[in-house]
PDB file of N, CA and C in Angstrom:
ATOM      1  N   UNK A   1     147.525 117.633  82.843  1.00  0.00           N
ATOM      2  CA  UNK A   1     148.824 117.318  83.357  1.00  0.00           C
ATOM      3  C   UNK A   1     148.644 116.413  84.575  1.00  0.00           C
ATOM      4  N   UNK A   2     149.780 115.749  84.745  1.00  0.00           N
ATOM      5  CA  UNK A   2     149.108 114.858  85.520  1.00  0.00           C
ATOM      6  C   UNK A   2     150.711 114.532  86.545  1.00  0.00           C
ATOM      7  N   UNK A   3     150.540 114.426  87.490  1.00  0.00           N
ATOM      8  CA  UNK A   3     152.386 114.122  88.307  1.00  0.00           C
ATOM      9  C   UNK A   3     152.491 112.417  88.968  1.00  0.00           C
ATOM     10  N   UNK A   4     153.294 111.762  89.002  1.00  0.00           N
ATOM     11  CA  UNK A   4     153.856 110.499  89.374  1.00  0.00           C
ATOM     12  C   UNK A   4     154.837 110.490  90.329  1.00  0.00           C
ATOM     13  N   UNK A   5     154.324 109.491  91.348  1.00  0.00           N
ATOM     14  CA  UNK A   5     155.278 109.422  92.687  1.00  0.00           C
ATOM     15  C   UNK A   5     155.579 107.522  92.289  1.00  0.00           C
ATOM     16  N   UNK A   6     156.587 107.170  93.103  1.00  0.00           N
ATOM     17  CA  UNK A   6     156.487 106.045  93.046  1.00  0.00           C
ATOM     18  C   UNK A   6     155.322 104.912  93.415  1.00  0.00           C
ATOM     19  N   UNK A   7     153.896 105.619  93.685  1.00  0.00           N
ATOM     20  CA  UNK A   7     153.097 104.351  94.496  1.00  0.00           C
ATOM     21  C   UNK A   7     151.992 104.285  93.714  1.00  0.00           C
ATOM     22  N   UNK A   8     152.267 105.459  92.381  1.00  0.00           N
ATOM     23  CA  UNK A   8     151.075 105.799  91.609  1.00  0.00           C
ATOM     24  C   UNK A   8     151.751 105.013  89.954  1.00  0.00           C
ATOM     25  N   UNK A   9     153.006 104.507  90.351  1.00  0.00           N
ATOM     26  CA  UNK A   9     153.990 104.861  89.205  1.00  0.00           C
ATOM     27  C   UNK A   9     154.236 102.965  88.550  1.00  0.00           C
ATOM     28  N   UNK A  10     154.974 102.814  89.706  1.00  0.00           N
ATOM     29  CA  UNK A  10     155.572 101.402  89.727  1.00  0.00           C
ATOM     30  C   UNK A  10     154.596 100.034  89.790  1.00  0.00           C
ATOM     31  N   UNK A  11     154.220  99.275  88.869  1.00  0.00           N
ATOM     32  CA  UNK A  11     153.272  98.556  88.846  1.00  0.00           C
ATOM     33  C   UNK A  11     153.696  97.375  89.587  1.00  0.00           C
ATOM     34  N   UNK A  12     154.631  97.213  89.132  1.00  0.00           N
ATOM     35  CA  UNK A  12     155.163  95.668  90.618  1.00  0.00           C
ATOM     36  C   UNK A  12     155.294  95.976  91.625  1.00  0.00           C
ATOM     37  N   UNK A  13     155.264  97.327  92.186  1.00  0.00           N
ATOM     38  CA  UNK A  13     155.324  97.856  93.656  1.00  0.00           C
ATOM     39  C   UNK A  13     154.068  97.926  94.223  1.00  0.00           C
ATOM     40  N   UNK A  14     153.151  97.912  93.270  1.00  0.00           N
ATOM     41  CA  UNK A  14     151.484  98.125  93.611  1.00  0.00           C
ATOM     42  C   UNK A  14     150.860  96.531  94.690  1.00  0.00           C
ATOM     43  N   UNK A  15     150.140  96.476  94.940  1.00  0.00           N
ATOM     44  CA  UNK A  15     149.803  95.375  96.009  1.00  0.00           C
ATOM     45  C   UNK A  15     148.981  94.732  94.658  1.00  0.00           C
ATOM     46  N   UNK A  16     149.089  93.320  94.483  1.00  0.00           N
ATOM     47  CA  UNK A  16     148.688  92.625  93.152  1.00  0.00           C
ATOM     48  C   UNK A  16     149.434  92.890  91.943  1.00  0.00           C
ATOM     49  N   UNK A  17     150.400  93.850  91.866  1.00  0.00           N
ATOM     50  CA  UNK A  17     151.358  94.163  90.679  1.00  0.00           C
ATOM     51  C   UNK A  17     150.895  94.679  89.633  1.00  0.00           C
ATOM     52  N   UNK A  18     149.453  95.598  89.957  1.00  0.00           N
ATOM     53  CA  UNK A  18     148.784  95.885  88.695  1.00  0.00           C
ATOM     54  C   UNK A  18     148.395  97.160  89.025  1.00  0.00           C
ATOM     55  N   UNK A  19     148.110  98.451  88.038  1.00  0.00           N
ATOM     56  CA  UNK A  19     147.520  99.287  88.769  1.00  0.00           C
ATOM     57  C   UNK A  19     146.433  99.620  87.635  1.00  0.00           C
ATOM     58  N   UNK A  20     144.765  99.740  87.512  1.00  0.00           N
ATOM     59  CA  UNK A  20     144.162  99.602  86.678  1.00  0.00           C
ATOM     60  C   UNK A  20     144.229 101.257  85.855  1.00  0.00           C
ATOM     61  N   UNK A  21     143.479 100.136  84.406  1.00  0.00           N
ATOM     62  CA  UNK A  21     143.569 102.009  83.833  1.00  0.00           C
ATOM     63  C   UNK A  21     144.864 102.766  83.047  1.00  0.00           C
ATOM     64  N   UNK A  22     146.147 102.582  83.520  1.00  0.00           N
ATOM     65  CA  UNK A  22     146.982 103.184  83.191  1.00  0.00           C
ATOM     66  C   UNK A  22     147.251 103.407  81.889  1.00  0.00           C
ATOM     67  N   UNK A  23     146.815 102.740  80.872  1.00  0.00           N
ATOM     68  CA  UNK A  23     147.196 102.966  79.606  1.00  0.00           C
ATOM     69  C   UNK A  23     145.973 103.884  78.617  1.00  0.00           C
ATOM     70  N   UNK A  24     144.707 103.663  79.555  1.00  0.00           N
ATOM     71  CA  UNK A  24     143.843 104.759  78.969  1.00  0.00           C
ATOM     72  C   UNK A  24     143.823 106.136  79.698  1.00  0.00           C
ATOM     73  N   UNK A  25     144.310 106.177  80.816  1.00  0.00           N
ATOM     74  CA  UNK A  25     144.654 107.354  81.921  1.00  0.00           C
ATOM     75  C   UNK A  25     145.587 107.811  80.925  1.00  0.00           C
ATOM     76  N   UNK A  26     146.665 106.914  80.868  1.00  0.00           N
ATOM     77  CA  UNK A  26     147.797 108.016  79.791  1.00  0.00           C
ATOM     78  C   UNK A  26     147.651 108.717  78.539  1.00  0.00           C
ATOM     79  N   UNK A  27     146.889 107.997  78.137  1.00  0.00           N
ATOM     80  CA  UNK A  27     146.310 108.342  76.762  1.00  0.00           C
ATOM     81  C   UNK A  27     145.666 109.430  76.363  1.00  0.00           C
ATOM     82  N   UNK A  28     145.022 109.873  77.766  1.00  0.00           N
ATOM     83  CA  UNK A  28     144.222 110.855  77.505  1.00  0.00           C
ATOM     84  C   UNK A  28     144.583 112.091  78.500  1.00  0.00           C
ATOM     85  N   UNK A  29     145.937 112.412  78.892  1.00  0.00           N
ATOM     86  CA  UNK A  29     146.663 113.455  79.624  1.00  0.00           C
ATOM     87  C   UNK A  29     147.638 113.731  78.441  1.00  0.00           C
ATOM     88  N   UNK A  30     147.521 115.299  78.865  1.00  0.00           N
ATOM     89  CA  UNK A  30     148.645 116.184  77.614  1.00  0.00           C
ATOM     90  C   UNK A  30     149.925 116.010  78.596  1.00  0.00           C
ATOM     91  N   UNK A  31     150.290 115.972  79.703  1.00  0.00           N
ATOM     92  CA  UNK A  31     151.781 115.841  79.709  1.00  0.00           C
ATOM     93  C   UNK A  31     151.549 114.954  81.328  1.00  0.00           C
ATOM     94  N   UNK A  32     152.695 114.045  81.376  1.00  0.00           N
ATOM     95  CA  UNK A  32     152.862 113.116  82.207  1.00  0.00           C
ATOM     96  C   UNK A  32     154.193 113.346  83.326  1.00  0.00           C
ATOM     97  N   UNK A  33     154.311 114.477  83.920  1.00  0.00           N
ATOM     98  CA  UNK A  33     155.641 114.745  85.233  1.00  0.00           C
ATOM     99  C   UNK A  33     155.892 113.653  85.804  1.00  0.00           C
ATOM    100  N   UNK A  34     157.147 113.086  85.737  1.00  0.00           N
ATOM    101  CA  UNK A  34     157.729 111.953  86.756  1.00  0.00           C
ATOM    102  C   UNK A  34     158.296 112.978  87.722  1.00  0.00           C
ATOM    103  N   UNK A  35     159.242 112.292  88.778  1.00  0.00           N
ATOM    104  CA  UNK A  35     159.942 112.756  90.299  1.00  0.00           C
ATOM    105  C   UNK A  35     161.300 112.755  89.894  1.00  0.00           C
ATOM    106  N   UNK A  36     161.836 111.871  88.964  1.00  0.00           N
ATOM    107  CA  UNK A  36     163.068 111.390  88.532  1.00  0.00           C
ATOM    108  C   UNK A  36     163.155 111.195  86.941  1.00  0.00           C
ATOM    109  N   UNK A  37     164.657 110.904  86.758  1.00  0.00           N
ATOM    110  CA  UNK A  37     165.098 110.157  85.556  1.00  0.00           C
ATOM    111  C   UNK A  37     164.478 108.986  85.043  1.00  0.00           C
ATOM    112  N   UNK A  38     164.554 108.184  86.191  1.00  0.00           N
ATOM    113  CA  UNK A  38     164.865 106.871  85.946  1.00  0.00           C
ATOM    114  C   UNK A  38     163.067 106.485  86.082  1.00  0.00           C
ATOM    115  N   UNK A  39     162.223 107.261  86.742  1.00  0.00           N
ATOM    116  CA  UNK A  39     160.725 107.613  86.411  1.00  0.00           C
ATOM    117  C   UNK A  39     160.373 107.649  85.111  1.00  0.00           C
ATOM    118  N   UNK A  40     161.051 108.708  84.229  1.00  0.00           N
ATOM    119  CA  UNK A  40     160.780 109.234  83.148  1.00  0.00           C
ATOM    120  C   UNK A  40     161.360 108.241  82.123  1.00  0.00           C
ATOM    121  N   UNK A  41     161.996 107.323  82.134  1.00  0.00           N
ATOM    122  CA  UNK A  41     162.598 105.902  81.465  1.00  0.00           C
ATOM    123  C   UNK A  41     161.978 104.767  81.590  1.00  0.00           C
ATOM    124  N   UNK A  42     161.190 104.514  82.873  1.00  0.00           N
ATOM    125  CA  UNK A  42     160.048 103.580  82.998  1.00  0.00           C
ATOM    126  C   UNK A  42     158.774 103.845  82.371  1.00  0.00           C
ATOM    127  N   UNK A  43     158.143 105.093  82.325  1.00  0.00           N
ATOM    128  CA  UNK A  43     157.116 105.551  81.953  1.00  0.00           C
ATOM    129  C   UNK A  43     157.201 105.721  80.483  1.00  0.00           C
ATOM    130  N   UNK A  44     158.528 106.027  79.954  1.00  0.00           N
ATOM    131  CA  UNK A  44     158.235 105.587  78.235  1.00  0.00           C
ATOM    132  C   UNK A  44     158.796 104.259  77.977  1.00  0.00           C
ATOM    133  N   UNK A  45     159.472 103.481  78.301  1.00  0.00           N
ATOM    134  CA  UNK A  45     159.178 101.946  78.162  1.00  0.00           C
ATOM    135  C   UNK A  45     157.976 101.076  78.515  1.00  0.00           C
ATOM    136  N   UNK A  46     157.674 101.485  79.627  1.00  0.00           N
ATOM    137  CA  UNK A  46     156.455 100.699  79.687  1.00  0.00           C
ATOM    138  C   UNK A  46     154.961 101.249  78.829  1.00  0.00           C
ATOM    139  N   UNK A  47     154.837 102.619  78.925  1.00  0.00           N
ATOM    140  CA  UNK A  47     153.562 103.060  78.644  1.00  0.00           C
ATOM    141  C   UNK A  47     154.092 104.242  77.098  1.00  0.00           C
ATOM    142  N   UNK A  48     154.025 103.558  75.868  1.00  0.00           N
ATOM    143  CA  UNK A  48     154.052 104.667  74.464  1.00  0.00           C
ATOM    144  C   UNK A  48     153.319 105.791  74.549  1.00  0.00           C
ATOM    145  N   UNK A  49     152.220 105.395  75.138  1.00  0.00           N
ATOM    146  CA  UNK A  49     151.324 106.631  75.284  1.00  0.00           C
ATOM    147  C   UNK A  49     152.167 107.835  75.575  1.00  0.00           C
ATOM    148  N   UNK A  50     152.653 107.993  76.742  1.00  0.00           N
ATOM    149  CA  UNK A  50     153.510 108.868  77.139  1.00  0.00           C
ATOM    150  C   UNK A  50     154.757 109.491  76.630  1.00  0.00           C
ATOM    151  N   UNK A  51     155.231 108.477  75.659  1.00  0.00           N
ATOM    152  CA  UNK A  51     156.626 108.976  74.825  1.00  0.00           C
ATOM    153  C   UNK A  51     156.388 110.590  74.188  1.00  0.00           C
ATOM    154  N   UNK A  52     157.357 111.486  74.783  1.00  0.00           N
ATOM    155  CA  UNK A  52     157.308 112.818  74.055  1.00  0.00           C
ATOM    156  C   UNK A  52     156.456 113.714  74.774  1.00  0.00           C
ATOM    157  N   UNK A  53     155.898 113.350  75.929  1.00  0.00           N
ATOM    158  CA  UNK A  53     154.890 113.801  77.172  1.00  0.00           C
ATOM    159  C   UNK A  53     155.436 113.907  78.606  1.00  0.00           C
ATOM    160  N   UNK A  54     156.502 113.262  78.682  1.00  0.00           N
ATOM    161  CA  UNK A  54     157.107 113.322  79.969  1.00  0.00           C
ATOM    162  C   UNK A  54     158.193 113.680  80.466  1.00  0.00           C
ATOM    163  N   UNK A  55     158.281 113.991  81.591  1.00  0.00           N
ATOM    164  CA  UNK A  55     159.554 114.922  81.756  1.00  0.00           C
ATOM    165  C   UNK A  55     159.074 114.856  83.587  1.00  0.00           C
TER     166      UNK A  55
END
């Protein structure tokens, strides 16, 4: 399990707009906790991995 704040979360907020890893990090966690809604709507648009994992 793994939890998301905005500085771990938001990739254009990151310094260079990138944050490495994230799509094999997701891949391989059984459930993905956002802080918010609108967390939990970014994290399955941007990253499939996570669809059906987050909350």
């Amino acid at each position: 399990m793994v939890r998301v704040h905005r500085y771990d979360l938001y990739e254009e907020r990151a310094i260079g707009g990138y944050l490495p890893f994230r799509p094999f990090f997701f891949a391989r966690t059984d459930r993905v906790l956002a802080i918010s809604d609108d967390a939990v709507r970014y994290l399955e648009g941007r990253y499939s991995e996570v669809r059906g994992r987050s909350g």
